[in-house]
Protein backbone atom coordinates (compact mmCIF):
# COMPACT_ATOMS: atom_id res chain seq x y z
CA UNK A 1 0.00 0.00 0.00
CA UNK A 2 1.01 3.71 -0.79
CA UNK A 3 3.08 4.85 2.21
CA UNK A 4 3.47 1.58 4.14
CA UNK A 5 6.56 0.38 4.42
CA UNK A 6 7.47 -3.84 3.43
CA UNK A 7 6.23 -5.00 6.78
CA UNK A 8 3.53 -3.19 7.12
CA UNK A 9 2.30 -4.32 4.03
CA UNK A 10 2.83 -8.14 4.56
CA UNK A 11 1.00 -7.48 7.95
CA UNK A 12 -1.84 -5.76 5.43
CA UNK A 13 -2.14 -8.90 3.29
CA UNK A 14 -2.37 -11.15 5.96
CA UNK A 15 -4.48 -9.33 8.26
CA UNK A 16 -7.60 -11.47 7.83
CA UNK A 17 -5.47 -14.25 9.19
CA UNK A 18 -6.38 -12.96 12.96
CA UNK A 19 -9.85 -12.36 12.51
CA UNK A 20 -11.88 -14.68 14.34
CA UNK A 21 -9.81 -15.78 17.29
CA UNK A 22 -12.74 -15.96 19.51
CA UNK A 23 -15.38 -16.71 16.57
CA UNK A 24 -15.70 -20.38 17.92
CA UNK A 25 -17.71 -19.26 20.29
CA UNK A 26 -18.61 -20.07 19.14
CA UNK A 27 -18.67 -22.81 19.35
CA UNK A 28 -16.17 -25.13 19.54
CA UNK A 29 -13.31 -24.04 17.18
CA UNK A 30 -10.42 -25.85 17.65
CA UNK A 31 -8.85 -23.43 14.72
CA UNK A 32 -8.40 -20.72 17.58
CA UNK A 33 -5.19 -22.33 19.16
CA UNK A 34 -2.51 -20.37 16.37
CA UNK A 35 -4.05 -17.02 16.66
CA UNK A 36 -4.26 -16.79 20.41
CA UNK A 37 -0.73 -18.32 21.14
CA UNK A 38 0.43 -15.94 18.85
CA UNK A 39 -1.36 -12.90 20.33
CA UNK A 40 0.27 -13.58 23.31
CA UNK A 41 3.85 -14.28 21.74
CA UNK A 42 6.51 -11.52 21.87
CA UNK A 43 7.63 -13.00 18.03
CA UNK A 44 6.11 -10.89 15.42
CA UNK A 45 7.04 -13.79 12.95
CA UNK A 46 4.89 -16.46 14.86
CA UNK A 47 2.18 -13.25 15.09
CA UNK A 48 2.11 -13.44 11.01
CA UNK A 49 2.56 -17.30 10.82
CA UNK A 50 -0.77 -16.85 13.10
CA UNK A 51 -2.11 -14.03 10.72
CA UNK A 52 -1.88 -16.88 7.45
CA UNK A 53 -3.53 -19.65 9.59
CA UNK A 54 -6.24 -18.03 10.32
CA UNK A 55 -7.07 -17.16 6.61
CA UNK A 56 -8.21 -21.01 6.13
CA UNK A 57 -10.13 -21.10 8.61
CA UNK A 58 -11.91 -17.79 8.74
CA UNK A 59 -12.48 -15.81 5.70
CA UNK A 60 -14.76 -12.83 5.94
CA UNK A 61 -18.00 -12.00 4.81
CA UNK A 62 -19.68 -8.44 5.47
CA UNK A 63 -22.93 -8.47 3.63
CA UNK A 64 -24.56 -11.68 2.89
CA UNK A 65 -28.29 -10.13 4.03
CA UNK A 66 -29.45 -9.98 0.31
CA UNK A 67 -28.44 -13.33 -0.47
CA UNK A 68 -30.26 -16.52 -1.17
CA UNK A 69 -32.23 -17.98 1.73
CA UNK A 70 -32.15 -21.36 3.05
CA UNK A 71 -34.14 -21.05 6.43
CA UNK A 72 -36.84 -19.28 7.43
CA UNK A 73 -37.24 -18.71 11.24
CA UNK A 74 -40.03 -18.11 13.78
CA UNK A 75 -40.17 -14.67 15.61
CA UNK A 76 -39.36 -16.12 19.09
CA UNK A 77 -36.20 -19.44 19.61
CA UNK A 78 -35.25 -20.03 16.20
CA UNK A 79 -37.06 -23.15 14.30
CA UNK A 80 -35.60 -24.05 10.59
CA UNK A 81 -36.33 -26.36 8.02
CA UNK A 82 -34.64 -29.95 7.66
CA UNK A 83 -32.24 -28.77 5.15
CA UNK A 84 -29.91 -27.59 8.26
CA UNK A 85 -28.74 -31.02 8.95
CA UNK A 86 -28.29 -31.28 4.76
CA UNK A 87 -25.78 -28.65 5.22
CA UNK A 88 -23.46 -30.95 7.18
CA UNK A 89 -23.72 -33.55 3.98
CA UNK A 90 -22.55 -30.79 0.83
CA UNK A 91 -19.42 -29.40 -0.08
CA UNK A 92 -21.17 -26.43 -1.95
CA UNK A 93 -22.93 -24.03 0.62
CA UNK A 94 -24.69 -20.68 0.19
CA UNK A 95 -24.12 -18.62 3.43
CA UNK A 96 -27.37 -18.25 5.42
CA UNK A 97 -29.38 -14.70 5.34
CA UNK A 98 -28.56 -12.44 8.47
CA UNK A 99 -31.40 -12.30 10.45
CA UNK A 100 -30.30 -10.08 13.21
CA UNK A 101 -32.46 -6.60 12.78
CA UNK A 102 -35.74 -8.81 12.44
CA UNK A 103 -36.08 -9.71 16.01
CA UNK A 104 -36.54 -7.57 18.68
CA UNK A 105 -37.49 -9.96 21.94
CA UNK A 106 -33.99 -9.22 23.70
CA UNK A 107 -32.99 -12.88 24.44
CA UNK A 108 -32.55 -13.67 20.88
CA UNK A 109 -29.81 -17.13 21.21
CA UNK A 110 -29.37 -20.39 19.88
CA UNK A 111 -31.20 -22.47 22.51
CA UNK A 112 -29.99 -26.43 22.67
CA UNK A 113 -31.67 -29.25 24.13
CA UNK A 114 -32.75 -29.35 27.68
CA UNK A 115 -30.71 -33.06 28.25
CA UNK A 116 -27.24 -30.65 27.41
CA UNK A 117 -27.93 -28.27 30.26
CA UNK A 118 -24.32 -28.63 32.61
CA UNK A 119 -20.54 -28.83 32.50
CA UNK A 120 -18.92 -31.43 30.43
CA UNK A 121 -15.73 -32.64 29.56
CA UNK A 122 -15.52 -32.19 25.80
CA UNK A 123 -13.06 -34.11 23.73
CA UNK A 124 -12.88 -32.37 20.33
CA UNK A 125 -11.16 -33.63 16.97
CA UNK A 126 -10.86 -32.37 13.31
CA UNK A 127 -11.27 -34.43 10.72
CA UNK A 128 -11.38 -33.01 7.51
CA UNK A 129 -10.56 -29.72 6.37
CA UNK A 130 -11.04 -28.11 2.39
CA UNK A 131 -11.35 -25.69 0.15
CA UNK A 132 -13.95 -26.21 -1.92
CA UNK A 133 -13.43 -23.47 -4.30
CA UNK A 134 -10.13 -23.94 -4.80
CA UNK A 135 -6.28 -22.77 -2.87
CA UNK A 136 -6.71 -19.25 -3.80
CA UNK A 137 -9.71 -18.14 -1.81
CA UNK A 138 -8.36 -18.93 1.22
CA UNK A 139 -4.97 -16.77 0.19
CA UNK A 140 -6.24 -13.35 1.97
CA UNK A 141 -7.51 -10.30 0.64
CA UNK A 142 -5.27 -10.57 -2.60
CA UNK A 143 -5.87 -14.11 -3.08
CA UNK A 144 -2.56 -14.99 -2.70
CA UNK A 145 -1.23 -19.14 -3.07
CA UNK A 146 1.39 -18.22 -0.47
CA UNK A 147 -0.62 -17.49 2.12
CA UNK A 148 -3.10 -20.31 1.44
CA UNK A 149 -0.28 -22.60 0.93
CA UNK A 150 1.43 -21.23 4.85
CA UNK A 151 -2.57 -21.79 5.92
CA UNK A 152 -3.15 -25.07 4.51
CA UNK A 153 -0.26 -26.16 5.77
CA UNK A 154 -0.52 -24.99 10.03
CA UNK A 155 -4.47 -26.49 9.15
CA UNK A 156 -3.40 -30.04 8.25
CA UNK A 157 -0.94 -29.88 11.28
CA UNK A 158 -4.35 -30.47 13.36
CA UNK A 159 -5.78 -33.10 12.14
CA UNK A 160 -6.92 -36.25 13.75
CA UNK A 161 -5.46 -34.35 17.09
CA UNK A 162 -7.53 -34.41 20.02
CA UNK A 163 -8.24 -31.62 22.14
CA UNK A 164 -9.64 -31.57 25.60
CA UNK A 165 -11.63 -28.95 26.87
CA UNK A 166 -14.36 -27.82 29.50
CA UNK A 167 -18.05 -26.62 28.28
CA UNK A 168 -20.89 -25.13 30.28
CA UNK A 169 -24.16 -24.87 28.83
CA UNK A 170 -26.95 -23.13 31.50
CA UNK A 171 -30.76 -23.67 32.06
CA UNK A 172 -32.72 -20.25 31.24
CA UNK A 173 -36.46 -19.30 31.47
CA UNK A 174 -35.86 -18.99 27.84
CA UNK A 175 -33.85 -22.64 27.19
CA UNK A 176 -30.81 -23.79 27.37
CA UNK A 177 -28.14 -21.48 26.24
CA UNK A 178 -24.38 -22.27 25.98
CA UNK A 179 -22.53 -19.58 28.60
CA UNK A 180 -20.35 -17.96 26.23
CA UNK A 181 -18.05 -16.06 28.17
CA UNK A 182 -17.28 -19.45 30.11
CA UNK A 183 -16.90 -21.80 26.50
CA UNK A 184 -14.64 -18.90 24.81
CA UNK A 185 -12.10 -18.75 27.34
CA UNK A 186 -12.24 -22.12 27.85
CA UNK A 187 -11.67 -23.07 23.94
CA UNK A 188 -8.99 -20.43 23.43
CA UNK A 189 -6.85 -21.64 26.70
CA UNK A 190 -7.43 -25.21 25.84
CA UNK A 191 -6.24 -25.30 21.73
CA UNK A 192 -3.60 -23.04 22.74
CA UNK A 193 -2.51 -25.12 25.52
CA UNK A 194 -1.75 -22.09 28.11
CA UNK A 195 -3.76 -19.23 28.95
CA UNK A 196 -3.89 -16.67 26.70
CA UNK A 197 -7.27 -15.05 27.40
CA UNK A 198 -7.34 -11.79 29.70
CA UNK A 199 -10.91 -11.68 29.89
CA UNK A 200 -14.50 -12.04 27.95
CA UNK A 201 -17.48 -10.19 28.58
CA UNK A 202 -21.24 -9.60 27.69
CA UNK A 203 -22.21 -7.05 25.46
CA UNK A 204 -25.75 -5.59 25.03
CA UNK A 205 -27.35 -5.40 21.45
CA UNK A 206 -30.52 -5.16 20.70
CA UNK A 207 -31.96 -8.36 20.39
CA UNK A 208 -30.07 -9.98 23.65
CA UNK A 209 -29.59 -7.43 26.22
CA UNK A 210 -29.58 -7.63 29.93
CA UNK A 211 -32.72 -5.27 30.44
CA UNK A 212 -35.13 -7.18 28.16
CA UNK A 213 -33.90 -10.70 29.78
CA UNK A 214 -34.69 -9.24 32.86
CA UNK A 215 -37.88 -7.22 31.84
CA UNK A 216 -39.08 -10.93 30.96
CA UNK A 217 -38.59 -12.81 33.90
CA UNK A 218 -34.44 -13.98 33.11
CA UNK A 219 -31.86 -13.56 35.21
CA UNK A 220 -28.45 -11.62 36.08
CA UNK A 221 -26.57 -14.29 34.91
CA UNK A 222 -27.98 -15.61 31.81
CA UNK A 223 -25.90 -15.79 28.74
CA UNK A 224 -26.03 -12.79 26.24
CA UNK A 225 -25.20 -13.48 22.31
CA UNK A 226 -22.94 -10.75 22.26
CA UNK A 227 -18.80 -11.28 23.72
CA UNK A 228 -15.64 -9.23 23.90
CA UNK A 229 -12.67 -11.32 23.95
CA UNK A 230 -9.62 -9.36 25.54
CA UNK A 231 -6.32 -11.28 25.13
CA UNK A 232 -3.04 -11.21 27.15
CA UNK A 233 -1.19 -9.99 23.46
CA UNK A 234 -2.64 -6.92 21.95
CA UNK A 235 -6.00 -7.87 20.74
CA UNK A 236 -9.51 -7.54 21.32
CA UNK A 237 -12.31 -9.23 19.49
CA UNK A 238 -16.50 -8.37 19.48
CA UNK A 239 -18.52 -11.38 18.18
CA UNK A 240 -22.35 -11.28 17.18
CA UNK A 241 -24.57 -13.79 16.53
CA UNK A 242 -26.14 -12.46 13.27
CA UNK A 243 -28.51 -15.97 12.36
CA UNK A 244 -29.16 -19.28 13.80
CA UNK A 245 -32.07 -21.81 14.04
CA UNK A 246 -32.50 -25.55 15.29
CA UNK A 247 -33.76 -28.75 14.38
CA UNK A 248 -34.81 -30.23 17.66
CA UNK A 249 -38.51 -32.04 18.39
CA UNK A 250 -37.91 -33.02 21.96
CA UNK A 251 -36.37 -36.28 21.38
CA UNK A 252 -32.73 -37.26 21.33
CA UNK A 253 -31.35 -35.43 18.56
CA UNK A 254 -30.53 -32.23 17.53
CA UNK A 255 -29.40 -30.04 14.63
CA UNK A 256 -28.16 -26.15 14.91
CA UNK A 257 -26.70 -23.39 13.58
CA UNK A 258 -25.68 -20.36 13.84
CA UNK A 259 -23.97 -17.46 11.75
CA UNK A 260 -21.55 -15.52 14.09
CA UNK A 261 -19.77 -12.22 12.88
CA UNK A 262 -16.78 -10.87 14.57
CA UNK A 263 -14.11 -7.79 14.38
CA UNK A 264 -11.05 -8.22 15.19
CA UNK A 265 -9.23 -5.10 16.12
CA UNK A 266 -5.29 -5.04 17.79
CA UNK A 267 -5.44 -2.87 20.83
CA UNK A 268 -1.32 -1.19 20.70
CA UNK A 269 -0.22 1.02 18.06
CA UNK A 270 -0.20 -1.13 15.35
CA UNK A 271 -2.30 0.91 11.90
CA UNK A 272 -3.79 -2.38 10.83
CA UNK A 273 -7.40 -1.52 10.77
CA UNK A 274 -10.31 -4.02 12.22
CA UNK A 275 -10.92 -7.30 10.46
CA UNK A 276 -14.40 -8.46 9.96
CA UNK A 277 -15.25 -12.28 9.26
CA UNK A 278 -18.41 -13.98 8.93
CA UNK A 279 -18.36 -17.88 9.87
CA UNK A 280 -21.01 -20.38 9.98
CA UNK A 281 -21.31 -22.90 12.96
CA UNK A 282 -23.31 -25.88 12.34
CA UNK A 283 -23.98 -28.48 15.72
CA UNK A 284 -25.03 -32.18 15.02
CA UNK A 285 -25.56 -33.33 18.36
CA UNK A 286 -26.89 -37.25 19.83
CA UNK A 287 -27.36 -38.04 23.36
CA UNK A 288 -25.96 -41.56 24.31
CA UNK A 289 -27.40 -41.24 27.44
CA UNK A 290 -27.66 -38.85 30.45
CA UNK A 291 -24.20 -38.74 30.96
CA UNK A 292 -22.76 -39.23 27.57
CA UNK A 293 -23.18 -37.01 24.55
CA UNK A 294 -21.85 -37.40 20.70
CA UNK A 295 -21.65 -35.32 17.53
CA UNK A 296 -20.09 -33.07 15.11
CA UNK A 297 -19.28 -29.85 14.27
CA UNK A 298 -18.72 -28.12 10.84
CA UNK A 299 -17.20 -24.58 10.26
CA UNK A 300 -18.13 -22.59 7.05
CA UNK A 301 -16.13 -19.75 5.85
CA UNK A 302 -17.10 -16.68 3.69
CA UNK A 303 -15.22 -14.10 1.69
CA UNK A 304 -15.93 -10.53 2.57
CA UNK A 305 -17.23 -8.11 -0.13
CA UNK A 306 -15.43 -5.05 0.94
CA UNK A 307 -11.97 -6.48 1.47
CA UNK A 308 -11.55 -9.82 -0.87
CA UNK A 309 -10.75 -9.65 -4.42
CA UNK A 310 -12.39 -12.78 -4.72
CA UNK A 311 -15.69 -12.16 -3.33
CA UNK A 312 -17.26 -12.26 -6.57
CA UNK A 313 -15.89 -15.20 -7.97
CA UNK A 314 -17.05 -16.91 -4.61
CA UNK A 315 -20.83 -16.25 -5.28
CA UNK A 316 -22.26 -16.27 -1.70
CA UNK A 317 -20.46 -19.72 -0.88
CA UNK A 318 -18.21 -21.23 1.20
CA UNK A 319 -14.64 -20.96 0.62
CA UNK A 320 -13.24 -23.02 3.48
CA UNK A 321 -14.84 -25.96 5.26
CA UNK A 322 -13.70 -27.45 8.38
CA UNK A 323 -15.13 -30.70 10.45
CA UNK A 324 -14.81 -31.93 13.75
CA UNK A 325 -15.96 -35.02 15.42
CA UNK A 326 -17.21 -33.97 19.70
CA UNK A 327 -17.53 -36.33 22.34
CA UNK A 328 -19.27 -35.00 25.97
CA UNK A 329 -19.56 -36.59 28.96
CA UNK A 330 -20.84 -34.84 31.73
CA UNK A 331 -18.66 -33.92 34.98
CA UNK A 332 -18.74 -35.52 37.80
């Protein structure tokens, strides 16, 4: 870029790389072990090693409203069509529509079954991870086969590793909600392997906020959609849940997803701007039995419009997919 010198340029081509540290919340991303250990590294290298990993597995997307839909959702917890659990079956995906902005209850979340309500020790593995449009779009903003060769590359390093980690999920007047602040943290330290998380917190948007959950009848403590993840490097990331919906009808299984955006902003005085990323978290979840829980996990990525030269070419689908296998059993 005009005026920037070498470095700060490479850190400019790789900077959607660190976007979605936190963006598991999601949910279960095993993917957020490089970026944290290297927000918390004092090697600027290993911070732009990070920076290329985290192009696989998160590419952006910052407008996707307008696009094709695939679900359609009541006005209260979110209820879908079958074709969620499809989505775990295709390598072609169209994003989901954002349907933040349509819902105004104030406890808008992805509720889960009643049966996953507790702490469990979790036991997550990937599996399989691809690019279904091809190397390139998961080569940063310019597209570049470098970085999605350096991506790749850390990506394939995880496979068929097991990683061991602590999830909470809490009973609400509203359903059962994972607690988010507790599940981030948790993720983050636990694919890093040491703690690199300073602190998460609840934010308040419009459709989950702490004065409507209390208004109708929640509590002080019940989880919000909206986190801030501050991290022991200099980093800071804001994640919203934008869409989700289920596929649950009491019994024993049950099929989710949800559509999480984030911004990823360093907090010293580095000049790379905030990084936005868009990725989809779908949940295929079986109870064994009360103490014993089974499933899978897949992670979609999407390009973003206002930052990837490839955005077009990508037509509203995935550019990176990324699958785990999950295995709960409930503390004792």
């Amino acid at each position: 870029m005009p005026g920037h010198s070498p470095a700060s340029g490479d850190k400019s081509q790789t900077t959607r790389a660190t976007t979605v540290a936190a963006a598991a919340a999601l949910t279960l991303v095993a993917t957020c072990v490089h970026h944290a250990s290297a927000l918390s590294s004092p090697s600027n290298d290993n911070f732009l090693v990070s920076r290329r990993q985290f192009s696989l597995n998160h590419p952006t997307s910052a407008a996707i409203a307008s696009m094709g839909v695939f679900l359609r959702q009541s006005a209260d917890a979110a209820t879908t069509t079958p074709s969620i659990s499809n989505r775990f079956d295709s390598d072609i995906l169209n994003a989901p529509p954002i349907t933040a902005g349509t819902r105004y209850t104030g406890h808008e979340n992805l509720y889960f079954p009643d049966w996953l309500e507790g702490e469990w020790d979790a036991v997550q593995t990937l599996v399989s991870t691809k690019t279904p449009l091809g190397l390139e779009y998961i080569g940063g903003p310019q597209g570049s086969i470098d970085v999605a060769r350096a991506s790749m590359s850390e990506q394939t390093k995880r496979l068929n590793e097991p990683v061991n980690l602590k999830l909470k999920f809490v009973k609400t007047k509203f359903g059962v909600a994972e607690d988010r602040r507790f599940n981030l943290r948790s993720r983050l330290d636990s694919f890093a392997g040491r703690s690199v998380v300073a602190s998460v917190e609840y934010a308040d948007v419009r459709e989950s906020n702490r004065a409507s959950i209390l208004a109708a009848g929640g509590s002080e403590i019940d989880p919000l959609t909206t986190t801030v993840v501050y991290f022991k490097g200099p980093a800071a990331q804001k994640t919203f849940v934008i869409s989700h919906g289920q596929e649950w009808d009491g019994g024993d299984s049950y099929v989710g997803y949800e559509l999480d955006r984030s911004i990823f902003a360093l907090t010293n005085a580095n000049t790379a701007p905030p990084v936005t990323s868009d990725t989809e978290i779908l949940y295929s979840l079986k109870r064994c039995d009360d103490g014993n829980v089974e499933g899978k996990l897949r992670l979609a990525g999407y390009l973003n419009p206002q930052s990837d030269k490839l955005y077009f070419d990508a037509k509203n689908r995935a550019v990176s997919l990324n699958d785990y296998t999950l295995l709960l059993r409930r503390s004792s």
